[in-house]
Protein backbone atom coordinates (compact mmCIF):
# COMPACT_ATOMS: atom_id res chain seq x y z
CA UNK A 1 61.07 150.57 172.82
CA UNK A 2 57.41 151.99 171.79
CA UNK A 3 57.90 150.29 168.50
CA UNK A 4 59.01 147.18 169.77
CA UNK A 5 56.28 146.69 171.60
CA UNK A 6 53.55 147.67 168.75
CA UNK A 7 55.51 145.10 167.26
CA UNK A 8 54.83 142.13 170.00
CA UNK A 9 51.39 143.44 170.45
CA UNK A 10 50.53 142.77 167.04
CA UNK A 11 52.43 139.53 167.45
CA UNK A 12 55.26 139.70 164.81
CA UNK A 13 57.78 137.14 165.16
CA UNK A 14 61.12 137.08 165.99
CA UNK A 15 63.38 135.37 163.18
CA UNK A 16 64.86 132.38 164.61
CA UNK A 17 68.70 132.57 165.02
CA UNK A 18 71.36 130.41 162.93
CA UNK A 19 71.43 128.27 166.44
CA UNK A 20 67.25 127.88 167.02
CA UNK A 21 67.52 126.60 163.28
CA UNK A 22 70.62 124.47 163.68
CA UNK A 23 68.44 122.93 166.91
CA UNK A 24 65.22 122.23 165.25
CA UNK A 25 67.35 120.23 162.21
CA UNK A 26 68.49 118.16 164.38
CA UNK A 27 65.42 117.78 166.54
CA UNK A 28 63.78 116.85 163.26
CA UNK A 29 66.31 114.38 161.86
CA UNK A 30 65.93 112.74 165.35
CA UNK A 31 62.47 112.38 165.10
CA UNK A 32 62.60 111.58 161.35
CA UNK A 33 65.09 108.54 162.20
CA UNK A 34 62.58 107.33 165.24
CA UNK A 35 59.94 107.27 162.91
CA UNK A 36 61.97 105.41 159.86
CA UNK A 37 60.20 102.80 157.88
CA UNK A 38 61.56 99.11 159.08
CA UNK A 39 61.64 96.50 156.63
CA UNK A 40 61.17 93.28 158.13
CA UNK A 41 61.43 91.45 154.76
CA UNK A 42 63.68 93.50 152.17
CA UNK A 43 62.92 92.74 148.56
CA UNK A 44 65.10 93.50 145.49
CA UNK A 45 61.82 96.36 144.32
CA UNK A 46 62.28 97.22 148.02
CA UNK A 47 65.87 97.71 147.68
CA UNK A 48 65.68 99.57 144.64
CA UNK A 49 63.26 101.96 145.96
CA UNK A 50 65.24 103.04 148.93
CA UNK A 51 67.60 106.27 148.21
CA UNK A 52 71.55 105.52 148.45
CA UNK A 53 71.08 108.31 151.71
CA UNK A 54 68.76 105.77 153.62
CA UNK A 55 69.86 102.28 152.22
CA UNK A 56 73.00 101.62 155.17
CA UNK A 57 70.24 102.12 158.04
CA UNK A 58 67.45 100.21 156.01
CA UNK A 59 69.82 97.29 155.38
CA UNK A 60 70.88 97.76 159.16
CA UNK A 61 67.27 97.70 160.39
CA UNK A 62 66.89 94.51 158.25
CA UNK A 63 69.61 92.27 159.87
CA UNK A 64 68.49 93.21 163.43
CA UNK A 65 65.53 92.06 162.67
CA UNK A 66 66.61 88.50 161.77
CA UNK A 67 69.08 88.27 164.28
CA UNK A 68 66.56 89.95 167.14
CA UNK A 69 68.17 90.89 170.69
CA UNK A 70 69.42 87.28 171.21
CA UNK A 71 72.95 88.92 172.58
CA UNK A 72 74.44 85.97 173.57
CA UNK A 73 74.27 84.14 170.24
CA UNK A 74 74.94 87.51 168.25
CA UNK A 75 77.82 86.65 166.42
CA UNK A 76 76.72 83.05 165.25
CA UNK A 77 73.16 84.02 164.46
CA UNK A 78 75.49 86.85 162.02
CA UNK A 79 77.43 84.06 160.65
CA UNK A 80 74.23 82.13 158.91
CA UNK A 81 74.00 85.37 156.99
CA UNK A 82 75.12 86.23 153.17
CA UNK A 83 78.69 87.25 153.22
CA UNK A 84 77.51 90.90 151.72
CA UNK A 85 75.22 90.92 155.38
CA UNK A 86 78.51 90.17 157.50
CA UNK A 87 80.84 92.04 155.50
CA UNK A 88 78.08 95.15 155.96
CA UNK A 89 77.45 94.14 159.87
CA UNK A 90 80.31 93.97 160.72
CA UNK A 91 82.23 97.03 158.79
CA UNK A 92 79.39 99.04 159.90
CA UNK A 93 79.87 98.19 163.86
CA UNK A 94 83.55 98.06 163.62
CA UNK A 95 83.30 101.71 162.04
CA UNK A 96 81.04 103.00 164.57
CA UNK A 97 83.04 102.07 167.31
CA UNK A 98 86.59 102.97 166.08
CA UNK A 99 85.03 107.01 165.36
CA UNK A 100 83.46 106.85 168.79
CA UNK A 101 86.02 105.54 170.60
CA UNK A 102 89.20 104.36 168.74
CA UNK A 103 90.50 99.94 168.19
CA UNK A 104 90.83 100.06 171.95
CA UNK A 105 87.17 100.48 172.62
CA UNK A 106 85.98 98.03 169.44
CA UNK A 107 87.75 95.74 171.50
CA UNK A 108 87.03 96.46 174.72
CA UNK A 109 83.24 96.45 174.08
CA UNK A 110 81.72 92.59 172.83
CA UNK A 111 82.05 94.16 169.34
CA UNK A 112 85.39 92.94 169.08
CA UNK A 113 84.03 89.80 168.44
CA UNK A 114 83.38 90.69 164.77
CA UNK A 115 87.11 91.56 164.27
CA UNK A 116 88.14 89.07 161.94
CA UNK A 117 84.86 89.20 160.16
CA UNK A 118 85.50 93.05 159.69
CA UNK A 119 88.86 92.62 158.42
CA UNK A 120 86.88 89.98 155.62
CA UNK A 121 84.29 92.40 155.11
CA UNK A 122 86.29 95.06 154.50
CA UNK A 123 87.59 93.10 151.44
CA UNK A 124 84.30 92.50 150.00
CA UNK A 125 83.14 95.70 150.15
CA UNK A 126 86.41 96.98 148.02
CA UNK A 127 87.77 98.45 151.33
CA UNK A 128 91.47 96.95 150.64
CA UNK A 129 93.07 99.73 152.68
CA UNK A 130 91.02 99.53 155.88
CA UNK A 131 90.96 95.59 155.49
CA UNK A 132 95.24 96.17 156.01
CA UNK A 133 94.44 98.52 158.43
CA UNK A 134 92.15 96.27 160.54
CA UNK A 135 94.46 92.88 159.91
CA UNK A 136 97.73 95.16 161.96
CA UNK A 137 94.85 95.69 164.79
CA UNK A 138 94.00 92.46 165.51
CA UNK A 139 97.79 91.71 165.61
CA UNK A 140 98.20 94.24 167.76
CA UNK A 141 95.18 93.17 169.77
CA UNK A 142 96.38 89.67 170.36
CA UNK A 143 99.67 90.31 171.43
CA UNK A 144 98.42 92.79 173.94
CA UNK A 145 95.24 91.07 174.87
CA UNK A 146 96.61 89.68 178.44
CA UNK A 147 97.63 93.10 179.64
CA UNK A 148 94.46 94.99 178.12
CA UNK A 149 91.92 92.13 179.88
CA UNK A 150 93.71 93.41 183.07
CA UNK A 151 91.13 96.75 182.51
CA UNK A 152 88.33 94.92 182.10
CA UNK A 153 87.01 95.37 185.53
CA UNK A 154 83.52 96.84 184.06
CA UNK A 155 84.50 100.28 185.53
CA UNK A 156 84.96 103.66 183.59
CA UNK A 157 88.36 104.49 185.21
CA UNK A 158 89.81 101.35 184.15
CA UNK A 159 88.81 101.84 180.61
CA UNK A 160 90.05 104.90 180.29
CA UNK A 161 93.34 103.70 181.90
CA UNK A 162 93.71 101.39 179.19
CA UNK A 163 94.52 104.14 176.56
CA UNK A 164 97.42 104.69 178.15
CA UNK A 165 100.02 103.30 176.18
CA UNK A 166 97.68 101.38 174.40
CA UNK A 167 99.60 100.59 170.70
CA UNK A 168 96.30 100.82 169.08
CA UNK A 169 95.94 104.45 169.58
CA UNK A 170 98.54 105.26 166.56
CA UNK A 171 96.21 103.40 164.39
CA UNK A 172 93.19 105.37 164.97
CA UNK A 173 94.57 108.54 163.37
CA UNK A 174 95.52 105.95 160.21
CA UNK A 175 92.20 104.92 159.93
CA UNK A 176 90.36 108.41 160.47
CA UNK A 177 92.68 109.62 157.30
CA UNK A 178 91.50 106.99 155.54
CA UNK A 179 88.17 108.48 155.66
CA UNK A 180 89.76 111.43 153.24
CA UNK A 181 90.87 109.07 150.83
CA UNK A 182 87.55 106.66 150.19
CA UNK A 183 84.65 106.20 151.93
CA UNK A 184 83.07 103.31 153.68
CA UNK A 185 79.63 104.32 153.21
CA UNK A 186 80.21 104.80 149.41
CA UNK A 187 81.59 101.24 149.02
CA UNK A 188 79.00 99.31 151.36
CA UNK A 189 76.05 101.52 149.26
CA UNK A 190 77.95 100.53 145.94
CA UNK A 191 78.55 96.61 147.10
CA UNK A 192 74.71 96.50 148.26
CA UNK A 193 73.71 98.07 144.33
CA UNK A 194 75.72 95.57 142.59
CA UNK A 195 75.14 92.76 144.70
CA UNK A 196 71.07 92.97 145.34
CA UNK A 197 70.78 88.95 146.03
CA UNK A 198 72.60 89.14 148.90
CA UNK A 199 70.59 91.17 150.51
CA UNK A 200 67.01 90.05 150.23
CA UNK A 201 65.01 88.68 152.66
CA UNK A 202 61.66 87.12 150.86
């Protein structure tokens, strides 16, 4: 007791626990992503420049910044892009969405719009598997559109009603094995390497 507090007087630190440490990583990382360089205009010395670990987001950045916050015309303002920028949108969103919430909720949410373009992108990128994958869900997805829209009532309860049942639960597991076997990440990071042009803005 005496010596602990000699110890405060003299103002010796505690060491920060595994947790306090665990915290301020990710309190970092947030505030490292906040403050993340935007490219406007990506360049292939740009491109080259940007570590494999930061290229997805930087290419990201890039494309929302053509296509701006212009919801409403979203997907066609996506379509005047390169076919590497819509097969990297639209894998990207379509993989988001499926971890977060499963097929149900990338088509439940207006990201479902880029279905077919995902299943295309997934073929550019290399991503034969999860372009099979996605082709069964938006079979699936069609013939159970009618009953699904019956959800769509813009409340919670109803969207989480619409699990229930829901055939496109089975393939969420599929795709989340996938994951194990190759990664989407890798492939869009290799397909942006080996296919520069595509992604330049000058």
């Amino acid at each position: 007791m005496i010596l602990s507090s000699i110890l405060s007087f003299f103002g010796c630190k505690k060491e920060k626990s595994e947790v306090d440490l665990e915290i301020e990583k990710v309190l970092n990382s947030v505030d490292d992503w906040k403050n993340r360089k935007i490219h406007k205009v990506l360049t292939k010395e740009i491109l080259d420049s940007i570590p494999d670990d930061e290229l997805e987001q930087s290419v990201f950045d890039n494309i929302y910044e053509i296509i701006g916050d212009d919801y409403e015309n979203e997907l066609s303002n996506i379509q005047k892009l390169t076919n590497g920028q819509q097969g990297f949108w639209s894998t990207w969103i379509i993989e988001g969405e499926v971890n977060n919430g499963g097929f149900n909720q990338f088509y439940f949410n207006s990201s479902g719009q880029y279905a077919k373009m995902a299943e295309i992108g997934f073929k550019t990128i290399g991503a034969e598997k999860y372009a099979k994958l996605t082709s069964r869900a938006n079979n699936i997805y069609a013939e159970n559109k009618e009953r699904l829209a019956e959800f769509d009532d813009g409340t919670m309860e109803s969207f989480s009603e619409s699990y229930k049942d829901n055939p496109l639960n089975k393939l969420d597991d599929e795709f989340y094995e996938l994951g194990d076997i190759e990664s989407i990440s890798d492939l869009r990071i290799k397909y942006i390497r080996e296919h520069i042009k595509e992604f330049t803005t000058e």
